[in-house]
C-alpha atoms as a PDB file:
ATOM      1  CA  UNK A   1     -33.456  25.025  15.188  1.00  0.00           C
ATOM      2  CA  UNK A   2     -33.114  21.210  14.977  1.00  0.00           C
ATOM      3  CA  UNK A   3     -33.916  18.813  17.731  1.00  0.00           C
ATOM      4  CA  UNK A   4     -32.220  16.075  19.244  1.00  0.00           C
ATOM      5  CA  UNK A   5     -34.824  13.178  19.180  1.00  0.00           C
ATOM      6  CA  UNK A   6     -32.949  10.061  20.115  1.00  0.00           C
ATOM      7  CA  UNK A   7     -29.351   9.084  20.908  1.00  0.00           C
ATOM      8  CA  UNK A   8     -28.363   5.079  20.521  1.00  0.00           C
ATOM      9  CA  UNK A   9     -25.104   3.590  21.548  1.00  0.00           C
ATOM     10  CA  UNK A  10     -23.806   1.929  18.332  1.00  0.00           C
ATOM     11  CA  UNK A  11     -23.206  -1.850  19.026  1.00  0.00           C
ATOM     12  CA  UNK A  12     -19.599  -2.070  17.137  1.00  0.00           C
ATOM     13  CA  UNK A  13     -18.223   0.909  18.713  1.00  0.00           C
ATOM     14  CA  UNK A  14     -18.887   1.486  22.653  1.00  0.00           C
ATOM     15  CA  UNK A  15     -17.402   5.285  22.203  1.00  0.00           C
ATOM     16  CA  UNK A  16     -19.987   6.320  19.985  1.00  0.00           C
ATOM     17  CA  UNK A  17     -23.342   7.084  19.486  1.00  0.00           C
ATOM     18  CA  UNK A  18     -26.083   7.491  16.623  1.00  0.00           C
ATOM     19  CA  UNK A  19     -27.576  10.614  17.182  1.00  0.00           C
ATOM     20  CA  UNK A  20     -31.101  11.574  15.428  1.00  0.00           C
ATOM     21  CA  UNK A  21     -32.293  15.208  14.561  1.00  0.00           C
ATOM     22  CA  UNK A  22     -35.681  15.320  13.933  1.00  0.00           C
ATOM     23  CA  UNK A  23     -36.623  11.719  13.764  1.00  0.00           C
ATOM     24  CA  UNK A  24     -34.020  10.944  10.955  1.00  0.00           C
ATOM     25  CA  UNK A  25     -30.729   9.705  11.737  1.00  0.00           C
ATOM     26  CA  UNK A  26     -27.586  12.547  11.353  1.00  0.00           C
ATOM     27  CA  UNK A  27     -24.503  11.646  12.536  1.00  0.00           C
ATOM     28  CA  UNK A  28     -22.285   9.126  14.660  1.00  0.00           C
ATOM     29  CA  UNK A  29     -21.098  10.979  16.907  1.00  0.00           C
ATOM     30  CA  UNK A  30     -18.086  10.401  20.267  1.00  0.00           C
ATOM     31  CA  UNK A  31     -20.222  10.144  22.997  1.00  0.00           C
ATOM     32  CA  UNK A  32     -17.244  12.217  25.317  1.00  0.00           C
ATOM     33  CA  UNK A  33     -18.402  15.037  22.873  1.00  0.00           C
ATOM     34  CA  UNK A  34     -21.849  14.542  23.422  1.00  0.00           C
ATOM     35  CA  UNK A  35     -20.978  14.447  27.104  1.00  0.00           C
ATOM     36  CA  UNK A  36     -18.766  17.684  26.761  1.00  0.00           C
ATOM     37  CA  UNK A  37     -21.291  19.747  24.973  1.00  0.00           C
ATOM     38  CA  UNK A  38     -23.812  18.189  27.276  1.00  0.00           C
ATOM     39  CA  UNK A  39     -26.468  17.387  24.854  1.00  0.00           C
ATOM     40  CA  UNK A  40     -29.369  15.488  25.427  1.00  0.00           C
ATOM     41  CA  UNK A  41     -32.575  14.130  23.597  1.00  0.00           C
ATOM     42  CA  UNK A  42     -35.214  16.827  23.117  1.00  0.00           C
ATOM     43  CA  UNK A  43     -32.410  19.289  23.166  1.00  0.00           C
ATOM     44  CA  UNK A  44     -32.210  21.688  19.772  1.00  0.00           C
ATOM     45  CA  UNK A  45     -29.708  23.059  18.247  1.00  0.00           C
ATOM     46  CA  UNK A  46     -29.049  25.392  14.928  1.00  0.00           C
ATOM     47  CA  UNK A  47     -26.741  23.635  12.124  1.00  0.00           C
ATOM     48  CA  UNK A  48     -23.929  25.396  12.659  1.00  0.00           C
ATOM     49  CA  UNK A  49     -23.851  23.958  16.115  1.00  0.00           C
ATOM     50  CA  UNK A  50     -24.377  20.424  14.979  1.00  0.00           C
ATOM     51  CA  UNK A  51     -21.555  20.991  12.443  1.00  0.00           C
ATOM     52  CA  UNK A  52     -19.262  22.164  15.406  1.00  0.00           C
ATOM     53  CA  UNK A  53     -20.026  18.884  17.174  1.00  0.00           C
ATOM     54  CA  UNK A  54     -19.534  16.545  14.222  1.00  0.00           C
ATOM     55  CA  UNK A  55     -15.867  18.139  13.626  1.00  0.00           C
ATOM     56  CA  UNK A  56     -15.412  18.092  17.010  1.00  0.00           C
ATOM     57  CA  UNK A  57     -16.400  14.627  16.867  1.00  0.00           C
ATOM     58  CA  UNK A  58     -14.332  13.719  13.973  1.00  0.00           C
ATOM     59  CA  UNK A  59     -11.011  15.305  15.598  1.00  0.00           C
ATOM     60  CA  UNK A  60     -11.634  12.985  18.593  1.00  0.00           C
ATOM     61  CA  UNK A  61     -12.173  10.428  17.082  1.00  0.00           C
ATOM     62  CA  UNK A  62      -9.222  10.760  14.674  1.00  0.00           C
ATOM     63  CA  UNK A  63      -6.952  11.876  16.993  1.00  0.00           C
ATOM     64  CA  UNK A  64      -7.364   8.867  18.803  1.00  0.00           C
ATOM     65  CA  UNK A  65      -7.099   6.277  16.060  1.00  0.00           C
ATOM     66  CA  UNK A  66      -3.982   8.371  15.472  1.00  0.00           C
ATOM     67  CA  UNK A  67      -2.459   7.895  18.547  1.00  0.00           C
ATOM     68  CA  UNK A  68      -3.097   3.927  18.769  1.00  0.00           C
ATOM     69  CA  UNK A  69      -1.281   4.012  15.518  1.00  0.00           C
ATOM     70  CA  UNK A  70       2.255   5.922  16.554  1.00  0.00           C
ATOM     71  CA  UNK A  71       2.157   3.933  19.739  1.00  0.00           C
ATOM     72  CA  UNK A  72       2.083   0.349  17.813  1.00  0.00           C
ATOM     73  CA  UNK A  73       5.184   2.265  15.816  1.00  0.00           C
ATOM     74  CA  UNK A  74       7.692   4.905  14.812  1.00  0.00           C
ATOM     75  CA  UNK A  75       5.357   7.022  11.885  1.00  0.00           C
ATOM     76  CA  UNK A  76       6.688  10.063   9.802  1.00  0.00           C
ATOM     77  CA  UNK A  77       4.161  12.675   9.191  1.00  0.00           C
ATOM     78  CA  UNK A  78       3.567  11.444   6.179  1.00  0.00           C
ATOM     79  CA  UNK A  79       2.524   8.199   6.945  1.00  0.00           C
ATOM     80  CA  UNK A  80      -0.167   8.915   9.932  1.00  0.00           C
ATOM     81  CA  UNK A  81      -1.979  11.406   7.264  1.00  0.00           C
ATOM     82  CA  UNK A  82      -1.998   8.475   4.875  1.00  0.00           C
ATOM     83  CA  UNK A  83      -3.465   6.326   7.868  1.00  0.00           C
ATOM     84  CA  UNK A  84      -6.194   8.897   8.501  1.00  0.00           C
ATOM     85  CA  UNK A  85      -7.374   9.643   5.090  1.00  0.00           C
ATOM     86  CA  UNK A  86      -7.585   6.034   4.689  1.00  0.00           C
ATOM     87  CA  UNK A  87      -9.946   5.776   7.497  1.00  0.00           C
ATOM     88  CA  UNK A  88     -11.773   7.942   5.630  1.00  0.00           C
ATOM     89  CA  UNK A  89     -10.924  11.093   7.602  1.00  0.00           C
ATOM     90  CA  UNK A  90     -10.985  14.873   5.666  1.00  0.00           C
ATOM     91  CA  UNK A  91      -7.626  16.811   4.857  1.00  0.00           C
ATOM     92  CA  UNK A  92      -9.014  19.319   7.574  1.00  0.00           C
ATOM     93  CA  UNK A  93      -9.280  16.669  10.205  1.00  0.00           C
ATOM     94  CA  UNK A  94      -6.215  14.679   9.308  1.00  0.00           C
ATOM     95  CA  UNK A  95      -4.048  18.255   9.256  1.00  0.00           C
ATOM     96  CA  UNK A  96      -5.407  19.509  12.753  1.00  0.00           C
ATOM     97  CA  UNK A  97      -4.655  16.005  14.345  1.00  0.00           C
ATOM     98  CA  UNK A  98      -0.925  16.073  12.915  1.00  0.00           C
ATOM     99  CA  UNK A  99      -0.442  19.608  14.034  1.00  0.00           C
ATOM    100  CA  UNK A 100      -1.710  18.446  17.735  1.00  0.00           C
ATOM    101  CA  UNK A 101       0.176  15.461  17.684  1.00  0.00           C
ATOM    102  CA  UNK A 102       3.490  17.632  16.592  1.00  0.00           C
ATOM    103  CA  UNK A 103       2.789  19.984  19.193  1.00  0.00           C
ATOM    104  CA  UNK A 104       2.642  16.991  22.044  1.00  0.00           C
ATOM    105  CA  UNK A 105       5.985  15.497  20.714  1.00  0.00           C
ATOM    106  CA  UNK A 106       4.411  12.520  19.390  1.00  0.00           C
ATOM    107  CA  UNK A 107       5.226  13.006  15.377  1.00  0.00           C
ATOM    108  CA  UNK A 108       8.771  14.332  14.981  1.00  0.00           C
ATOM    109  CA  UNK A 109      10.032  13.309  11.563  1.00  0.00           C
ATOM    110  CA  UNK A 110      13.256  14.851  12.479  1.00  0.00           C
ATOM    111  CA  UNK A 111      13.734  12.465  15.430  1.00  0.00           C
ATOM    112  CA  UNK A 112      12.219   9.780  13.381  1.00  0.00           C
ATOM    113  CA  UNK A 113      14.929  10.346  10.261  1.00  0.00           C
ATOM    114  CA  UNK A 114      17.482  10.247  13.194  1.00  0.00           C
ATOM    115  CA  UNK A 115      16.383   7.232  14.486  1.00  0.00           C
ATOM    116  CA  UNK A 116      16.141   5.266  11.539  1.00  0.00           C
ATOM    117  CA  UNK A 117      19.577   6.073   9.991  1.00  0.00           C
ATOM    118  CA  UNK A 118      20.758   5.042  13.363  1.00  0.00           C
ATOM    119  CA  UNK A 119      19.502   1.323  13.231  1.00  0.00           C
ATOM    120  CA  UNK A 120      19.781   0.854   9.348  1.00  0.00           C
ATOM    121  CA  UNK A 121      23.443   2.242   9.201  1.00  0.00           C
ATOM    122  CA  UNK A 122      24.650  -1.006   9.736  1.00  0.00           C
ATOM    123  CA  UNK A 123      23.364  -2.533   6.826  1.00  0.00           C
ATOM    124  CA  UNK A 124      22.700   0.001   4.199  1.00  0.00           C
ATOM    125  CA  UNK A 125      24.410   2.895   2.853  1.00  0.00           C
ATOM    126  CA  UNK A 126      23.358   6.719   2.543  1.00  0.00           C
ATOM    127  CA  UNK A 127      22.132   6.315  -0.447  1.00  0.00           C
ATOM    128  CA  UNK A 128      19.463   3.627  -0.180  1.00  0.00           C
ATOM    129  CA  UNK A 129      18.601   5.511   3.497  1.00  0.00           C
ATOM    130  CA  UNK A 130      18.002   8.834   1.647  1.00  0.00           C
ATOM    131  CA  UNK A 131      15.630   7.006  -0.380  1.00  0.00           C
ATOM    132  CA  UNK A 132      13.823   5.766   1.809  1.00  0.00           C
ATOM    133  CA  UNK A 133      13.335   8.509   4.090  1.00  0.00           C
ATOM    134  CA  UNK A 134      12.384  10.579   1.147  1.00  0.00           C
ATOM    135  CA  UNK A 135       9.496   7.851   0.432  1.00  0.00           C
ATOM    136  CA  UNK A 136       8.117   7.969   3.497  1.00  0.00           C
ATOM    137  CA  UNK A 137       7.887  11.867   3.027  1.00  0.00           C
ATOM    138  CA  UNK A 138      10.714  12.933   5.078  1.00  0.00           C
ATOM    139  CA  UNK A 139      11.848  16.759   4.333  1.00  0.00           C
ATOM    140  CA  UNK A 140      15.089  17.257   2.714  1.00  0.00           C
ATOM    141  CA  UNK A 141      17.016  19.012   5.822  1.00  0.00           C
ATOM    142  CA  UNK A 142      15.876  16.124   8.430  1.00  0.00           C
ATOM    143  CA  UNK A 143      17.324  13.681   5.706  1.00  0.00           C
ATOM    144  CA  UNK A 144      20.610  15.436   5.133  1.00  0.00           C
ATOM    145  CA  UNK A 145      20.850  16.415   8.887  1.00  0.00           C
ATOM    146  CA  UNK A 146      20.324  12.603   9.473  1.00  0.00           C
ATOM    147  CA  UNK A 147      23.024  11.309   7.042  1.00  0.00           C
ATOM    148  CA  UNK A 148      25.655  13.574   8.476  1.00  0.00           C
ATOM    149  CA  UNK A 149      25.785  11.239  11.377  1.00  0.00           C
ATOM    150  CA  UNK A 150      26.615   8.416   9.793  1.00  0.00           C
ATOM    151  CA  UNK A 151      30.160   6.843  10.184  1.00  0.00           C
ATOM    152  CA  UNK A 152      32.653   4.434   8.735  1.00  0.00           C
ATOM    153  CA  UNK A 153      30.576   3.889   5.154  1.00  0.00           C
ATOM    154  CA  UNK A 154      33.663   1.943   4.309  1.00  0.00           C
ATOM    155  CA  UNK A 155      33.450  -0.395   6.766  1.00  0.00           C
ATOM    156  CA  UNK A 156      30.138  -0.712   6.976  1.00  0.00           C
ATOM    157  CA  UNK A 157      30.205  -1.786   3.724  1.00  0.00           C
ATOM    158  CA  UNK A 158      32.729  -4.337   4.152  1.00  0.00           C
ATOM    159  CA  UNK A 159      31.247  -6.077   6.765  1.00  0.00           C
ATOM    160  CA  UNK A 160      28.380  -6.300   4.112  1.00  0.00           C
ATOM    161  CA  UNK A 161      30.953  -7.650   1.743  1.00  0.00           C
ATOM    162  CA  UNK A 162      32.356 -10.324   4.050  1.00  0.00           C
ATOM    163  CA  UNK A 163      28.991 -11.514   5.080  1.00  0.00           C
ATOM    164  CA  UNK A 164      28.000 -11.967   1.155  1.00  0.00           C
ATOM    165  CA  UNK A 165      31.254 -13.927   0.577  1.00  0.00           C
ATOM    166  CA  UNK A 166      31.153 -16.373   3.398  1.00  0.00           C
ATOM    167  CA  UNK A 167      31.524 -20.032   1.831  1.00  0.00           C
ATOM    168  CA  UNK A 168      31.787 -18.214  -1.399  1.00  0.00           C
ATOM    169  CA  UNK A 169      34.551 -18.877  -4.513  1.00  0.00           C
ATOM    170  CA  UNK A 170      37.515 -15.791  -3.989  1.00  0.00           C
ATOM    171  CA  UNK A 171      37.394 -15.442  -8.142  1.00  0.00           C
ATOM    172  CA  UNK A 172      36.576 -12.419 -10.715  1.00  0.00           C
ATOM    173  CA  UNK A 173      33.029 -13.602 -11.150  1.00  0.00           C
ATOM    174  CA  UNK A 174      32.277 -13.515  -7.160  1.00  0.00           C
ATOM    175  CA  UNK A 175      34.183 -10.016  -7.042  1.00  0.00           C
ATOM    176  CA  UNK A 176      31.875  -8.702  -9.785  1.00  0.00           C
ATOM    177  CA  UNK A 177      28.737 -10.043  -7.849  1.00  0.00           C
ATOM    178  CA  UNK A 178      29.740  -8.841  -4.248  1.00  0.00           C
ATOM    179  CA  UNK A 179      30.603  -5.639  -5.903  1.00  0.00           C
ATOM    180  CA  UNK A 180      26.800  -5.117  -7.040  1.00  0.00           C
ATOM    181  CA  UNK A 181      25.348  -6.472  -4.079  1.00  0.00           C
ATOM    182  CA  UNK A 182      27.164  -4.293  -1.916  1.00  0.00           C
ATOM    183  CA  UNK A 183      26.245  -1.044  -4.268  1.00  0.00           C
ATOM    184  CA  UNK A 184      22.535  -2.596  -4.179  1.00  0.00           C
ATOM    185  CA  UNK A 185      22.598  -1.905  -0.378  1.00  0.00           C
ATOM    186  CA  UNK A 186      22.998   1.688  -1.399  1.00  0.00           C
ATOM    187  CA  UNK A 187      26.297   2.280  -0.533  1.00  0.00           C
ATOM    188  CA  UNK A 188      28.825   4.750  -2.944  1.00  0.00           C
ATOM    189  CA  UNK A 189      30.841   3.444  -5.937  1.00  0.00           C
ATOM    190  CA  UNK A 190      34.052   4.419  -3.715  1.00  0.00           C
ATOM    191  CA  UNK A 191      32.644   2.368  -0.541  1.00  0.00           C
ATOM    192  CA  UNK A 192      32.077  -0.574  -2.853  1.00  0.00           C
ATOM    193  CA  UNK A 193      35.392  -0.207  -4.075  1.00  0.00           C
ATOM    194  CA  UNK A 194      37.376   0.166  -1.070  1.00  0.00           C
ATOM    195  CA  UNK A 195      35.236  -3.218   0.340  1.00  0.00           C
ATOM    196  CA  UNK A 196      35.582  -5.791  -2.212  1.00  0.00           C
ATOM    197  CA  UNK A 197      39.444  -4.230  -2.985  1.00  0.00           C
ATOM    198  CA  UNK A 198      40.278  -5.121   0.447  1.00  0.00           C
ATOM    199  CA  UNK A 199      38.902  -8.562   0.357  1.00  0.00           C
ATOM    200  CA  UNK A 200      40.269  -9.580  -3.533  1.00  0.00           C
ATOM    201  CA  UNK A 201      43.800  -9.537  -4.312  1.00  0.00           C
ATOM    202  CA  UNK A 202      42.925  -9.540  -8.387  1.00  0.00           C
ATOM    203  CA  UNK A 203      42.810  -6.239  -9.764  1.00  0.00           C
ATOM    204  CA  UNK A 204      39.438  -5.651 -11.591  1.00  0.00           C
ATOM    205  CA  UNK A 205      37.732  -2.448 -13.281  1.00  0.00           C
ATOM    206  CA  UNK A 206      34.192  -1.841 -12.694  1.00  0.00           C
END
């Protein structure tokens, strides 16, 4: 058995606590844990019960940081494991926060694929928006359910083209250019096409 011999509020962090076994410092540890398992100085406890609190600890204290972090923005599930591990949280940790956090409704990458095809739509094309969902570690079926929503490629991607052109020279040269800026959006050889063919009457090949 190991005993609790002192427990000091850390000055940088009013949640937690330093807590000493033995005279020798072990752990920082939340101090709504400490409060939950009701621990006290001169209290002992075995090591597997002082690992149970530090992982309990550790989940708190993750989940937490976790939750600050979807509420200052839209995250994939992806991204908020990234976040943890980078506050130097385990794979255990970081995996039983994301389940909880999926279970609450708070990480949907589903709804977040949906959301972001919805907003970007209007200025890229599916294939630059399958790219990026893909980066940011969204699963092939939320992607493709995602993309099936989208409408009108074609004239999305001529208001693209008419933006690009304003003030500039109706020639060949221009044509060319607006054709691969409009396919740099991520749009389809066909939506390029159809966009700069309707604003160019000279026929070119690309």
């Amino acid at each position: 058995m190991k005993q609790i011999t002192d427990i000091l509020p850390q000055k940088n962090d009013k949640k937690r606590a330093n807590l000493y076994i033995d005279g020798v410092f072990y752990s920082g540890v939340e101090k709504i844990v400490l409060l939950t398992e009701n621990l006290h100085v001169g209290d002992f406890v075995d090591e597997k019960k002082l690992s149970e609190i530090i992982e309990e600890s550790e989940y708190t204290s993750a989940f937490s940081k976790a939750s600050n972090y979807i509420l200052k923005g839209s995250h994939t599930v992806k991204q908020v494991a990234g976040y943890l591990v980078k506050k130097g949280y385990g794979g255990k940790i970081a995996a039983k926060v994301i389940d909880k956090l999926q279970v609450y409704g708070y990480l949907d990458d589903g709804q977040f694929a949906d959301s972001y095809v919805e907003i970007k739509s209007a200025k890229h094309g599916k294939r630059l928006l399958a790219a990026e969902l893909r980066q940011k570690g969204i699963k092939e079926e939320y992607v493709e359910s995602a993309l099936l929503k989208v409408e009108n490629e074609d004239e999305t991607a001529l208001s693209i083209a008419k933006k690009y052109l304003k003030n500039k020279p109706l020639d060949i040269k221009t044509k060319q250019k607006c054709f691969r800026y409009v396919m740099s959006k991520g749009f389809s050889y066909e939506s390029a096409k159809y966009a700069v063919d309707k604003l160019f009457t000279d026929d070119i090949d690309f």
